[in-house]
C-alpha atoms as a PDB file:
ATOM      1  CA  UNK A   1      -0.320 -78.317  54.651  1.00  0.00           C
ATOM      2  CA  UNK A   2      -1.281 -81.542  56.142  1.00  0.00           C
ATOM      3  CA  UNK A   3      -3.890 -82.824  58.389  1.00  0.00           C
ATOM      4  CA  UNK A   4      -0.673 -84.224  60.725  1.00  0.00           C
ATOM      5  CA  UNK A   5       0.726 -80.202  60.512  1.00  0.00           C
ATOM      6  CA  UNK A   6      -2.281 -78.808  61.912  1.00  0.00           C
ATOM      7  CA  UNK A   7      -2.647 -81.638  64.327  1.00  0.00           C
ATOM      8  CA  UNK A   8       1.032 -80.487  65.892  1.00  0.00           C
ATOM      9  CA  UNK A   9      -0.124 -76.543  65.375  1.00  0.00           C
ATOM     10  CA  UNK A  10      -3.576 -77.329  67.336  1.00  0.00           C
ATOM     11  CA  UNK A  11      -1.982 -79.500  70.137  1.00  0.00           C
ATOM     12  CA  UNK A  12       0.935 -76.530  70.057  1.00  0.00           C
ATOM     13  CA  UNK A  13      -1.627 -73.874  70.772  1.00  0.00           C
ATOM     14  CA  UNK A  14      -3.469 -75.384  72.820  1.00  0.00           C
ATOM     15  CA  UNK A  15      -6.492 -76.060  70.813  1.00  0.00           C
ATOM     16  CA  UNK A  16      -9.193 -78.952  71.057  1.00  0.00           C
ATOM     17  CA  UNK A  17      -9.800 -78.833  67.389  1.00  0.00           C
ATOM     18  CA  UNK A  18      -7.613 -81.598  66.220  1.00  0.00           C
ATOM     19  CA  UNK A  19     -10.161 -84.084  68.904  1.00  0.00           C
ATOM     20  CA  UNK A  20     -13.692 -83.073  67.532  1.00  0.00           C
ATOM     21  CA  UNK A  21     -15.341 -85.712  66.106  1.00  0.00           C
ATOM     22  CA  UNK A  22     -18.180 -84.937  63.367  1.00  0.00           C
ATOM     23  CA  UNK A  23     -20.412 -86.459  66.027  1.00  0.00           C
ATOM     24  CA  UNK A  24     -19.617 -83.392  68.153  1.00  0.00           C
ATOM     25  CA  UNK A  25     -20.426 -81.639  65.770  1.00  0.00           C
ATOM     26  CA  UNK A  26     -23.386 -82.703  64.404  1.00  0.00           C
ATOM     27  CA  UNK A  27     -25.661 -79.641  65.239  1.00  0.00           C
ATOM     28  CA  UNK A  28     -23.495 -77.354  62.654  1.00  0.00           C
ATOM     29  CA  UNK A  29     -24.788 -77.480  59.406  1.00  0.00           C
ATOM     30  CA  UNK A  30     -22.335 -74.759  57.485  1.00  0.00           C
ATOM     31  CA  UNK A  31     -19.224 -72.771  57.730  1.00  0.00           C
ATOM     32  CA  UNK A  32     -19.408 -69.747  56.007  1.00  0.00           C
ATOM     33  CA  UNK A  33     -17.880 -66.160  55.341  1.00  0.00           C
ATOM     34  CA  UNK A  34     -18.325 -63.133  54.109  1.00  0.00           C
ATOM     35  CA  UNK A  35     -15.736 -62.384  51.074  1.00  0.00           C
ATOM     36  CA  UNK A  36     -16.081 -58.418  52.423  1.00  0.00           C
ATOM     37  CA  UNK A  37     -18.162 -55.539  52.321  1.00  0.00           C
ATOM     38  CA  UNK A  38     -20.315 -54.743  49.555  1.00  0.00           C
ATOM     39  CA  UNK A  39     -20.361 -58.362  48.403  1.00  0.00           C
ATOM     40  CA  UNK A  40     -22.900 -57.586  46.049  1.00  0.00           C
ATOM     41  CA  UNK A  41     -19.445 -56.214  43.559  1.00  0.00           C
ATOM     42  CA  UNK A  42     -17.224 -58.558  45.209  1.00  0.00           C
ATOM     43  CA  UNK A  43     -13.104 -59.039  43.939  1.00  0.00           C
ATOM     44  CA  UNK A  44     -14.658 -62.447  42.216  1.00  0.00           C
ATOM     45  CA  UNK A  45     -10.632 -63.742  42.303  1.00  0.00           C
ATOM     46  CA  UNK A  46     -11.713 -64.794  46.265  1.00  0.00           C
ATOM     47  CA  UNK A  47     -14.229 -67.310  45.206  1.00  0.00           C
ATOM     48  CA  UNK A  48     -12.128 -70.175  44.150  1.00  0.00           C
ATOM     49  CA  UNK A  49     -10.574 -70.027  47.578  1.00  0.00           C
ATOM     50  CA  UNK A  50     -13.832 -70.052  49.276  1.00  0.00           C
ATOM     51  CA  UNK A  51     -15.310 -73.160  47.482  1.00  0.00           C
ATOM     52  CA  UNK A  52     -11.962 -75.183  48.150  1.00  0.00           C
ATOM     53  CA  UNK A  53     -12.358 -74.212  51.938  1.00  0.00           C
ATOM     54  CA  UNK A  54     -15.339 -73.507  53.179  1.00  0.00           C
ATOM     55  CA  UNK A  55     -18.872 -74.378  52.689  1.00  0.00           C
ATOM     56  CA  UNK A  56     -21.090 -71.755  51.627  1.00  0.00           C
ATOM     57  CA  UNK A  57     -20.101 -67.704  50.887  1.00  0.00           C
ATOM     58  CA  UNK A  58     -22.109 -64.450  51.095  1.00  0.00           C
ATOM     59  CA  UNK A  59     -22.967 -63.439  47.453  1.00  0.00           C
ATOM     60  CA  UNK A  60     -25.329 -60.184  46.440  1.00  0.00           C
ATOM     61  CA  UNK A  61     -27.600 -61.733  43.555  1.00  0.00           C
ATOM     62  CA  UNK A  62     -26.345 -60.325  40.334  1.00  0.00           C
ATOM     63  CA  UNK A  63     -22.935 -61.786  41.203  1.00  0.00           C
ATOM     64  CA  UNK A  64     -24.440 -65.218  42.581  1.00  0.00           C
ATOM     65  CA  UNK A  65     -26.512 -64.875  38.842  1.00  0.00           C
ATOM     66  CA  UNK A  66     -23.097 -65.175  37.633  1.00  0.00           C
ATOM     67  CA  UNK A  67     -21.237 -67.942  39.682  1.00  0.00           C
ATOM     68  CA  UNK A  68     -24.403 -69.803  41.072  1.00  0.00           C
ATOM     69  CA  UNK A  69     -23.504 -73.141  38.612  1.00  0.00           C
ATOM     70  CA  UNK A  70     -19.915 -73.020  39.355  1.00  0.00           C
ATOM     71  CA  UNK A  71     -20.718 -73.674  43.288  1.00  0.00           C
ATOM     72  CA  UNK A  72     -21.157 -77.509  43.030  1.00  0.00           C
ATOM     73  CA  UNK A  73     -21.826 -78.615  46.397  1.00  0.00           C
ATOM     74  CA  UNK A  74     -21.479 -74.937  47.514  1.00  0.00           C
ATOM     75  CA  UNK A  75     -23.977 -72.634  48.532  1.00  0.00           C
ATOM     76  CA  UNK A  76     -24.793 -69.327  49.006  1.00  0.00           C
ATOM     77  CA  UNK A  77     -25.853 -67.235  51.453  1.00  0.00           C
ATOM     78  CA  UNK A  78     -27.679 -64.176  49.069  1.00  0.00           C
ATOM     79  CA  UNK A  79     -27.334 -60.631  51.067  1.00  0.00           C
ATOM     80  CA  UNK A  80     -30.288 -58.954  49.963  1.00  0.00           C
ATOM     81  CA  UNK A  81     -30.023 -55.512  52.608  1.00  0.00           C
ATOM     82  CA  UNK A  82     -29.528 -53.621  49.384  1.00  0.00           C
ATOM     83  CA  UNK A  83     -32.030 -54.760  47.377  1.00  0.00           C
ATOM     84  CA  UNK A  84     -35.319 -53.585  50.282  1.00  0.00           C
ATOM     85  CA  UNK A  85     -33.512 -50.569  52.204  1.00  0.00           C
ATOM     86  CA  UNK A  86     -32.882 -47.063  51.209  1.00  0.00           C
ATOM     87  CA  UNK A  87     -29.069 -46.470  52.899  1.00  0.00           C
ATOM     88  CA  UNK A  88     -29.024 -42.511  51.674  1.00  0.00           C
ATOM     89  CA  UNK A  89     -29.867 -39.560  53.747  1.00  0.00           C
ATOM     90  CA  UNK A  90     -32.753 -38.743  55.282  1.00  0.00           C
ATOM     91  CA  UNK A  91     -34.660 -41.799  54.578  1.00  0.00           C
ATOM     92  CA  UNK A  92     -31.863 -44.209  56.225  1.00  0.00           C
ATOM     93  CA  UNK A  93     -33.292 -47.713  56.843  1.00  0.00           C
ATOM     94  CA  UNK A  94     -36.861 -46.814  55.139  1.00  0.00           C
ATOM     95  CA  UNK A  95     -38.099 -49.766  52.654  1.00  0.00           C
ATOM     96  CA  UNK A  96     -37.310 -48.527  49.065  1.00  0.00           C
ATOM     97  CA  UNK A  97     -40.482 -47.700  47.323  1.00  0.00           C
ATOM     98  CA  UNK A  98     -40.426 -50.250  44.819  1.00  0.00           C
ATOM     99  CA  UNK A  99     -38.711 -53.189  46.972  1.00  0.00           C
ATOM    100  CA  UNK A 100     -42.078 -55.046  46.115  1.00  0.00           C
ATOM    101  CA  UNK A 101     -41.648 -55.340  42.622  1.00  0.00           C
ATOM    102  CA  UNK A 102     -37.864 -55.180  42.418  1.00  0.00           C
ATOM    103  CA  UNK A 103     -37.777 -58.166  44.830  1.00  0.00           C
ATOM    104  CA  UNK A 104     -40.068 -60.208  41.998  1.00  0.00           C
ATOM    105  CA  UNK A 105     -37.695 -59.578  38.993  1.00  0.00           C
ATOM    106  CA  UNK A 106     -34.624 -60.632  40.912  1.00  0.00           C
ATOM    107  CA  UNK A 107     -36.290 -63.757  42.683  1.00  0.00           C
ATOM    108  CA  UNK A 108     -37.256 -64.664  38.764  1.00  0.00           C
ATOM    109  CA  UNK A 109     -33.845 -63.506  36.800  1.00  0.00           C
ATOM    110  CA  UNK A 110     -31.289 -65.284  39.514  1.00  0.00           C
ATOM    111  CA  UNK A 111     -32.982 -67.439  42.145  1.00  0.00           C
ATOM    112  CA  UNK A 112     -36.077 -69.522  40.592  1.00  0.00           C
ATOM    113  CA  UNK A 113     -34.538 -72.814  39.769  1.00  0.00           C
ATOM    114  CA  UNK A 114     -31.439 -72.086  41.425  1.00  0.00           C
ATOM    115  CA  UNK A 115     -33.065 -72.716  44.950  1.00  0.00           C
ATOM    116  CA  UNK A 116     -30.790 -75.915  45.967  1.00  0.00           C
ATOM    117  CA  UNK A 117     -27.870 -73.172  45.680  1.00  0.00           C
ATOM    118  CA  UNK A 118     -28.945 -70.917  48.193  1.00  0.00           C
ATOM    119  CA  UNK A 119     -28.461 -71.892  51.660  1.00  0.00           C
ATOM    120  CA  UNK A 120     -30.403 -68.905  53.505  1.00  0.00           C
ATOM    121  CA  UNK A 121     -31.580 -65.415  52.272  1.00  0.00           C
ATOM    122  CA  UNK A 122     -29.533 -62.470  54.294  1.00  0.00           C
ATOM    123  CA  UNK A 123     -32.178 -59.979  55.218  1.00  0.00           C
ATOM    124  CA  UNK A 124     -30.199 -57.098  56.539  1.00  0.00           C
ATOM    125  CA  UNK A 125     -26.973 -56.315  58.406  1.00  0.00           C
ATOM    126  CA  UNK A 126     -27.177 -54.678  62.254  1.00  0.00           C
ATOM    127  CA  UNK A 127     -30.184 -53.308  61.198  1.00  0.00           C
ATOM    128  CA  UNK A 128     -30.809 -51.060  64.101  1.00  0.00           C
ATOM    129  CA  UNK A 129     -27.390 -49.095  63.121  1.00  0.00           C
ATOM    130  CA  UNK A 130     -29.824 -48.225  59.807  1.00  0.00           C
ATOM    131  CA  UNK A 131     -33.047 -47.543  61.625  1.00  0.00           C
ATOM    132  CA  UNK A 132     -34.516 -50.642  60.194  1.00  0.00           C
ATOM    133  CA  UNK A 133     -37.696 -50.973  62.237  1.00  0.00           C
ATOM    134  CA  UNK A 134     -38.801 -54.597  62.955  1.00  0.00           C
ATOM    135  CA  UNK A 135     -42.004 -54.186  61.332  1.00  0.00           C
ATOM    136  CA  UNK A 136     -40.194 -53.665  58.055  1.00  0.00           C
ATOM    137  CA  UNK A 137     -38.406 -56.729  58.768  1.00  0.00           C
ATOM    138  CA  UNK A 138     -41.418 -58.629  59.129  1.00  0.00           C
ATOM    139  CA  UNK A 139     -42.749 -57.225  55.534  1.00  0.00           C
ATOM    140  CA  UNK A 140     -39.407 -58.111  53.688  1.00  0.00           C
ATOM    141  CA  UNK A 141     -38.829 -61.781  55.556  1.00  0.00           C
ATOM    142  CA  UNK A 142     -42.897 -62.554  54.335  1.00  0.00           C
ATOM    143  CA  UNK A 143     -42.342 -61.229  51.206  1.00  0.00           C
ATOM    144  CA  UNK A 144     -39.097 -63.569  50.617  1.00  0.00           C
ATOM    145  CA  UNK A 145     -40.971 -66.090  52.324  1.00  0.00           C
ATOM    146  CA  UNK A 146     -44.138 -66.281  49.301  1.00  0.00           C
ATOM    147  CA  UNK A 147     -41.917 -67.186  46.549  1.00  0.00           C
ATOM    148  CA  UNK A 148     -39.375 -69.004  48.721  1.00  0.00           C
ATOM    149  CA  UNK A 149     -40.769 -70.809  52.090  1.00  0.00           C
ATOM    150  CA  UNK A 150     -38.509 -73.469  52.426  1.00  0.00           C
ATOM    151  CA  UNK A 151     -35.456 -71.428  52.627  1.00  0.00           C
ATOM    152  CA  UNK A 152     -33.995 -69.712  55.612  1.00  0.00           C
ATOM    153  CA  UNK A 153     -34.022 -66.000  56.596  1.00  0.00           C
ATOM    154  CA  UNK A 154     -31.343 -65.113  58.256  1.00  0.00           C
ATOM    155  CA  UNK A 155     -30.365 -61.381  60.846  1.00  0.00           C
ATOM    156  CA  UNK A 156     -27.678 -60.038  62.487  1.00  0.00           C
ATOM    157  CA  UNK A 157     -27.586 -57.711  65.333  1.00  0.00           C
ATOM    158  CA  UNK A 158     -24.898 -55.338  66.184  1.00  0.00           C
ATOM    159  CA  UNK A 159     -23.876 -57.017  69.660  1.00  0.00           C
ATOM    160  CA  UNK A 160     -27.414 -57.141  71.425  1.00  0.00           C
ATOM    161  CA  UNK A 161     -29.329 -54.721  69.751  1.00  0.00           C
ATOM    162  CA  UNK A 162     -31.591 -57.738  68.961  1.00  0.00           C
ATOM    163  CA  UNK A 163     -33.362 -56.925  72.830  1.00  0.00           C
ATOM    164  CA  UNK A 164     -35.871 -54.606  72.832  1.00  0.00           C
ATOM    165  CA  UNK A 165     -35.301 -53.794  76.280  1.00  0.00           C
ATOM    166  CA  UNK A 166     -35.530 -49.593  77.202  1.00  0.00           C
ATOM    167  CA  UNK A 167     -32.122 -50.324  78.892  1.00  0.00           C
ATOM    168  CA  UNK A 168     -30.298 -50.480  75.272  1.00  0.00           C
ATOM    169  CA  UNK A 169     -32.624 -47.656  74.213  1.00  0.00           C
ATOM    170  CA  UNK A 170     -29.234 -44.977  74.298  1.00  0.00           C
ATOM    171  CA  UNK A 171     -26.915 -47.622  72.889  1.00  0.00           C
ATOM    172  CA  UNK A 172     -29.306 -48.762  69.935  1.00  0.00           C
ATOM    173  CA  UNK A 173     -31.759 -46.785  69.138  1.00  0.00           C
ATOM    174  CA  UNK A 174     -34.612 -47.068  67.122  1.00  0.00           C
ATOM    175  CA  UNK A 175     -36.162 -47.122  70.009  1.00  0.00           C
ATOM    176  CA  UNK A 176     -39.311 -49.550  70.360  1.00  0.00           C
ATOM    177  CA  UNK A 177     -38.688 -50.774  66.924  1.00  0.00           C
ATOM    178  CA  UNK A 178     -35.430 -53.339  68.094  1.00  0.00           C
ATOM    179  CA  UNK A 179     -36.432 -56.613  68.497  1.00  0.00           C
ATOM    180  CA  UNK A 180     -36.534 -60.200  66.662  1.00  0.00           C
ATOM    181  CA  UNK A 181     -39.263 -60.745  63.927  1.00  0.00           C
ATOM    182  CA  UNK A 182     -41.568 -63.911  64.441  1.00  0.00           C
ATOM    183  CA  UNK A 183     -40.949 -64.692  60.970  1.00  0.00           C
ATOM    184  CA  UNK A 184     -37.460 -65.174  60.755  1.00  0.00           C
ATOM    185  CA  UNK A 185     -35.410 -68.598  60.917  1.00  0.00           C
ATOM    186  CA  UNK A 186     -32.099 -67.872  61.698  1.00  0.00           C
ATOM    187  CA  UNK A 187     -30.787 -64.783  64.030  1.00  0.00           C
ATOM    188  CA  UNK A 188     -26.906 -63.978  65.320  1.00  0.00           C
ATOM    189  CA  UNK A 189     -25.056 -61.025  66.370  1.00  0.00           C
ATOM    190  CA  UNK A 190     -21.616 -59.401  65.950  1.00  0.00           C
ATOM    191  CA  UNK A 191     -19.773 -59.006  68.875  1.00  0.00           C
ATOM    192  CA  UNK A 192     -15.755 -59.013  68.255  1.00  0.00           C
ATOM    193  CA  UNK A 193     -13.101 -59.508  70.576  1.00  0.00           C
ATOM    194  CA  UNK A 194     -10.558 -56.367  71.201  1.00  0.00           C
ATOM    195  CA  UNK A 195      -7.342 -54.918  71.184  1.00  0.00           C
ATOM    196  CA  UNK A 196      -6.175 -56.574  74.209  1.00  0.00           C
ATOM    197  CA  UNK A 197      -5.751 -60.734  73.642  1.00  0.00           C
ATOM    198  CA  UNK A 198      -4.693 -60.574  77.295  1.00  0.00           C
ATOM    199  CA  UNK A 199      -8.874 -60.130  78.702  1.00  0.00           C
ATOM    200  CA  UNK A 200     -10.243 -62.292  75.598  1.00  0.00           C
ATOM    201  CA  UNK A 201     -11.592 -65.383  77.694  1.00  0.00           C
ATOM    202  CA  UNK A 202     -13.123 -62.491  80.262  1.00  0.00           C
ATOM    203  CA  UNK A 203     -14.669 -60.692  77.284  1.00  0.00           C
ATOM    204  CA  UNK A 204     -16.065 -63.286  75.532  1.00  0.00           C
ATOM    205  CA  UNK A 205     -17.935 -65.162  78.513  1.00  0.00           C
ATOM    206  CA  UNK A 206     -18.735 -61.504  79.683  1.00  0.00           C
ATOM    207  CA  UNK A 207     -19.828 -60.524  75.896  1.00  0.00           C
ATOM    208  CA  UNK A 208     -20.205 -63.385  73.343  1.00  0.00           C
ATOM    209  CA  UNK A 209     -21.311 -65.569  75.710  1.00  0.00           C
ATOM    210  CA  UNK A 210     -23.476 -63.681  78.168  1.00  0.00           C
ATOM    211  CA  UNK A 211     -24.883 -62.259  74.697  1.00  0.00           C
ATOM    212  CA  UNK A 212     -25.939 -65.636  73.371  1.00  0.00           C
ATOM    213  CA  UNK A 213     -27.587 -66.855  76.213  1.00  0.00           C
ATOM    214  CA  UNK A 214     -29.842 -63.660  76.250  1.00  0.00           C
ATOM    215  CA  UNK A 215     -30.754 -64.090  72.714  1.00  0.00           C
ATOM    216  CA  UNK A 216     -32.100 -67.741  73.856  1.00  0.00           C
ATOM    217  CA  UNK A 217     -34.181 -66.710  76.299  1.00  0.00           C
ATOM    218  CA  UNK A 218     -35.858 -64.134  73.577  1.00  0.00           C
ATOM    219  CA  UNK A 219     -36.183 -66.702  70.872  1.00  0.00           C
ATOM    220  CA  UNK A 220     -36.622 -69.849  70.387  1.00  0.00           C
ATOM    221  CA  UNK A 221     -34.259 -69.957  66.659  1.00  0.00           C
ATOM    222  CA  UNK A 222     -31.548 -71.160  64.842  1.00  0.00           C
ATOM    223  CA  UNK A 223     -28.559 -69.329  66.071  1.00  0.00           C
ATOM    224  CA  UNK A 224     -25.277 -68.180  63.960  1.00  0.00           C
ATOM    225  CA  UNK A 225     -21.681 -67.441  65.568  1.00  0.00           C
ATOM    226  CA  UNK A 226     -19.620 -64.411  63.944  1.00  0.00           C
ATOM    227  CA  UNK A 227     -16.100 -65.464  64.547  1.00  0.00           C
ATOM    228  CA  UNK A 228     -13.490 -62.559  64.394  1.00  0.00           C
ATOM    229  CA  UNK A 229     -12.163 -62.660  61.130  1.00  0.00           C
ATOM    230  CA  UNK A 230      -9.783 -59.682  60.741  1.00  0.00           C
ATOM    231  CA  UNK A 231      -6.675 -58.091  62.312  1.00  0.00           C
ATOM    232  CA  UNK A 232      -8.879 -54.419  62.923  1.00  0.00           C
ATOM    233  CA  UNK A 233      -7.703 -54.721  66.639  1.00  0.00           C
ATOM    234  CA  UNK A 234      -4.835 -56.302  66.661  1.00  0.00           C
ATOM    235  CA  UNK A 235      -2.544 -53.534  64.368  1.00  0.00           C
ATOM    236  CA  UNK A 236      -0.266 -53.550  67.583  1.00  0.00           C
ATOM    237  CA  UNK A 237       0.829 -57.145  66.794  1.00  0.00           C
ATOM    238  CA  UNK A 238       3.590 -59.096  64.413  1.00  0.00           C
ATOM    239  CA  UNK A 239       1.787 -60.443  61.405  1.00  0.00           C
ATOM    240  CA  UNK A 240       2.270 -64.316  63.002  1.00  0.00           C
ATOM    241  CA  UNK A 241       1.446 -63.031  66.785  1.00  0.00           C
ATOM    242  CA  UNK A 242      -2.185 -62.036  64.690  1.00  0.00           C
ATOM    243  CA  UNK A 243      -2.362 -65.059  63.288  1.00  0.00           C
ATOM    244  CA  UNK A 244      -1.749 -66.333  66.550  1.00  0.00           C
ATOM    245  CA  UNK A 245      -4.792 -64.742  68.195  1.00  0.00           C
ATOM    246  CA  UNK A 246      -7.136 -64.748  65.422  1.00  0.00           C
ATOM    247  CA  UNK A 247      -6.563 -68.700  65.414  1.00  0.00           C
ATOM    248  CA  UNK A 248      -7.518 -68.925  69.244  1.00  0.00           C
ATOM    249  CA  UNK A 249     -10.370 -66.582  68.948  1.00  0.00           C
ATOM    250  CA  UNK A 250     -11.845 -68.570  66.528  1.00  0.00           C
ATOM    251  CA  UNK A 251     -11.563 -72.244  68.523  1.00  0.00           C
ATOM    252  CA  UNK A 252     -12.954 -69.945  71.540  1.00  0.00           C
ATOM    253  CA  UNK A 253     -16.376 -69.198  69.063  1.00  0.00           C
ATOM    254  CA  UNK A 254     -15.927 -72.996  67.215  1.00  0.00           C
ATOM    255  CA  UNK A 255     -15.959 -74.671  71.138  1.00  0.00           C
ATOM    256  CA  UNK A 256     -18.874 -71.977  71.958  1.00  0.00           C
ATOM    257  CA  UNK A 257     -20.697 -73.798  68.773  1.00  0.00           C
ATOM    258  CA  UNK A 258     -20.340 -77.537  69.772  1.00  0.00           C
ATOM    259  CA  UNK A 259     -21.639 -77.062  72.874  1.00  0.00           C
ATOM    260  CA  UNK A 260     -24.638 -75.384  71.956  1.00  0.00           C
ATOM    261  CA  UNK A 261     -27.044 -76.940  70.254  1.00  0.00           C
ATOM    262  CA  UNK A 262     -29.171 -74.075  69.289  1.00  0.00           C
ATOM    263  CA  UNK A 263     -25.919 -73.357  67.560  1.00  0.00           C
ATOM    264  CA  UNK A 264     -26.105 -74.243  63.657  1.00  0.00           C
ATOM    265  CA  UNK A 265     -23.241 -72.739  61.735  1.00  0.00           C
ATOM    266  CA  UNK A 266     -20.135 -69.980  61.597  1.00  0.00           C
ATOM    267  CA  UNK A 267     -20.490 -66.739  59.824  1.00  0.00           C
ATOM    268  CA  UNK A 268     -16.310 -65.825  59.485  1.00  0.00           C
ATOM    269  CA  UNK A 269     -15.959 -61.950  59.022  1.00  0.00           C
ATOM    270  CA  UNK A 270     -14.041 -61.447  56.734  1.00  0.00           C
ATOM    271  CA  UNK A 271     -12.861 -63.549  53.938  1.00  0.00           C
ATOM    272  CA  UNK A 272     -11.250 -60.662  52.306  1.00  0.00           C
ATOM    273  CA  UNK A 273      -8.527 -57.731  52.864  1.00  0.00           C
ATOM    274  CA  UNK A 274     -10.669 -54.499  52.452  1.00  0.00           C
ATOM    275  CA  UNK A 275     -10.929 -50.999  54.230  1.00  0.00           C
ATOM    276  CA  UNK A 276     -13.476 -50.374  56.770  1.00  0.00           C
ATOM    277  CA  UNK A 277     -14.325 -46.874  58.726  1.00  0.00           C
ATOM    278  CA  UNK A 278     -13.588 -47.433  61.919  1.00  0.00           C
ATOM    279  CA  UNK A 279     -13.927 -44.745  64.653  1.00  0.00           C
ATOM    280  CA  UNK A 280     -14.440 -42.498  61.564  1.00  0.00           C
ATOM    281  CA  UNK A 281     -11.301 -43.223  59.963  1.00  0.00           C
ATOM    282  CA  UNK A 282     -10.821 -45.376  57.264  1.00  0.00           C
ATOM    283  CA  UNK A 283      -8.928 -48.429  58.127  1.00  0.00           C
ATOM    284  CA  UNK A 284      -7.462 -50.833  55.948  1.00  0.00           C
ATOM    285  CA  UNK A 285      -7.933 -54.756  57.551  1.00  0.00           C
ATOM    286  CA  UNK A 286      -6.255 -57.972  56.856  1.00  0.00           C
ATOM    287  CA  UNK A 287      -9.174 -61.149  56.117  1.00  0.00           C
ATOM    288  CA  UNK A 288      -8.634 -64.345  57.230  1.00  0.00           C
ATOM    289  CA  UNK A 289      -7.413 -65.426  53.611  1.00  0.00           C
ATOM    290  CA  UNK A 290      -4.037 -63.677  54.595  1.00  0.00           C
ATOM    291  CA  UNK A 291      -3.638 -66.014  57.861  1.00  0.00           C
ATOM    292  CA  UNK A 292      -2.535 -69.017  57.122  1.00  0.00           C
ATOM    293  CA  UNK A 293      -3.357 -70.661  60.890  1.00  0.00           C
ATOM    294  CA  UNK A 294      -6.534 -69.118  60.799  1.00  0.00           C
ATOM    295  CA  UNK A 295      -7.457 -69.669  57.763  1.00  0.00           C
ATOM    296  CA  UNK A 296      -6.378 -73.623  58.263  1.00  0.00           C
ATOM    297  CA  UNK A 297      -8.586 -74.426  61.187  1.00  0.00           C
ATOM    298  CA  UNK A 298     -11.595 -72.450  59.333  1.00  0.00           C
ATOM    299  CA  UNK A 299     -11.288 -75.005  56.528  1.00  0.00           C
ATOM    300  CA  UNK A 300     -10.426 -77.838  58.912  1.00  0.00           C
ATOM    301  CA  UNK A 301     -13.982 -77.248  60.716  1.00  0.00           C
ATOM    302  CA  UNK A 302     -15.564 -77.427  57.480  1.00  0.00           C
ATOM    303  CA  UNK A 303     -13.709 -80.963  56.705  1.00  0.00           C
ATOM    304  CA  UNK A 304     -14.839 -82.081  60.239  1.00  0.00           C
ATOM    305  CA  UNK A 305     -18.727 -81.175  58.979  1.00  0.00           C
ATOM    306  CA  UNK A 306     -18.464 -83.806  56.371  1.00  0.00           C
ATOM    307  CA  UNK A 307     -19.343 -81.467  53.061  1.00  0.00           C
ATOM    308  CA  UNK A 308     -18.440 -83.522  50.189  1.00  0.00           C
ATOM    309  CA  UNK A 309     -15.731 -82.249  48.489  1.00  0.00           C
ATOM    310  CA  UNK A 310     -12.772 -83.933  47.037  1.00  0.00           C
ATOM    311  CA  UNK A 311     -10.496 -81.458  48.764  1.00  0.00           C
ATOM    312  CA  UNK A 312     -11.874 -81.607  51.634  1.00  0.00           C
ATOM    313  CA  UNK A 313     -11.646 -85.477  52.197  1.00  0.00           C
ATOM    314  CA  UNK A 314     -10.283 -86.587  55.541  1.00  0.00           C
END
């Protein structure tokens, strides 16, 4: 498609992104996605796509070991939740026993030398859903931080389980143990819009936005959106009235971004068509790959960021 097409589709719906100007947007440093869950086995056919649209992927590091000098002017974002917490029962979200020594035979086998590849370390995923206690946090982030100091740590929250605050104790948990680290760089949270396009501005100033502001009073850091990236809540819908919405929740999150400069980047979830559990059912979801709108204005923020790519040439 052509950059005149999604001119007519952004003026069409409504959307401001055909008038950004890199300027606008100089504050944003990446556009990025997760492929799906359990990117550390990732369907590797997904890449290519990726590298053509966006500007950096999540990658676990055996399979960033084996794509990491195909990326070009790619990068990386390397989940590492695996590789430091035990996920199994009863010991949910304790460090691993041997995370200290595992952690220095991976930094040496796939990251040493590779460092201009990797565009921030992913420390964990909503870790209060896993009983990961900030102070655990703290040990991992330092201990990526002594063979790696110049590259960014990076958390996500499920919504605002980042506050410590003994109002959220019921809702997250690990009570007294929430909370941002001092030693991380970069912080965000996952908060997606619902089943009802009808209330999304109302939700998102009353949630993503509301949300943001609170984690900006608590920290002074970098700051990462998490645009909706799949159809879980919109099943109800035609396959192009998804597209539809997915495509105006993410210019809602992409205008969010430009006007905040705290704001450095978009996290898409998810690349990738994959099942989820959801309500305790297993749900299979549609990724943004499979919308073609969505998908378009994802890579057309990345072209207005100015990564050099020949395919992504204005």
């Amino acid at each position: 498609m052509t950059n005149t097409h999604h001119f007519f589709v952004a003026l069409m719906l409504g959307l401001s992104f055909a008038f950004t100007t890199r300027a606008e947007a100089a504050h944003l440093q990446f556009v990025s996605t997760y492929l799906q869950p359990g990117t550390v086995t990732p369907d590797q056919n997904y890449l290519p796509e990726i590298l053509s649209s966006l500007t950096a992927v999540h990658l676990g590091p055996d399979f960033f070991g084996k794509v990491r000098d195909t990326l070009k002017e790619r990068q990386a974002i390397i989940d590492l939740a695996d590789e430091f917490f035990d996920y199994g029962a009863p010991h949910e979200g304790a460090l691993l026993p041997n995370y200290q020594a595992h952690w220095d035979k991976i930094a040496d086998k796939y990251f040493k030398g590779h460092e201009s590849k990797i565009l921030a370390f992913y420390i964990a995923d909503e870790p209060t859903n896993y009983n990961i206690s900030r102070e655990s946090l703290e040990k991992v982030i330092k201990l990526v931080k002594s063979k790696f100091p110049l590259i960014p740590t990076y958390l996500i929250w499920d919504q605002n389980c980042f506050d410590n605050s003994p109002t959220l104790d019921k809702k997250c948990k690990n009570v007294g143990q929430r909370g941002i680290p001092e030693n991380v760089d970069w912080v965000g949270f996952d908060w997606y819009l619902g089943s009802k396009p009808s209330k999304d501005k109302a939700d998102f100033k009353k949630n993503i936005v509301a949300t943001l502001e609170r984690l900006k009073t608590l920290a002074k850091k970098s700051i990462v959106l998490i645009p909706d990236g799949t159809d879980q809540f919109l099943k109800q819908y035609s396959v192009k009235q998804r597209d539809q919405y997915l495509v105006k929740r993410l210019q809602m999150f992409y205008d969010l971004a430009l006007k905040d400069p705290q704001v450095i980047g978009l996290d898409n979830y998810a690349w990738a068509n994959h099942s989820e559990k959801m309500r305790g059912v297993d749900t299979y979801v549609i990724g943004t790959r499979s919308y073609p709108e969505t998908k378009s204005l994802l890579s057309n923020i990345s072209r207005t960021l100015n990564f050099r790519s020949p395919s992504n040439s204005l």
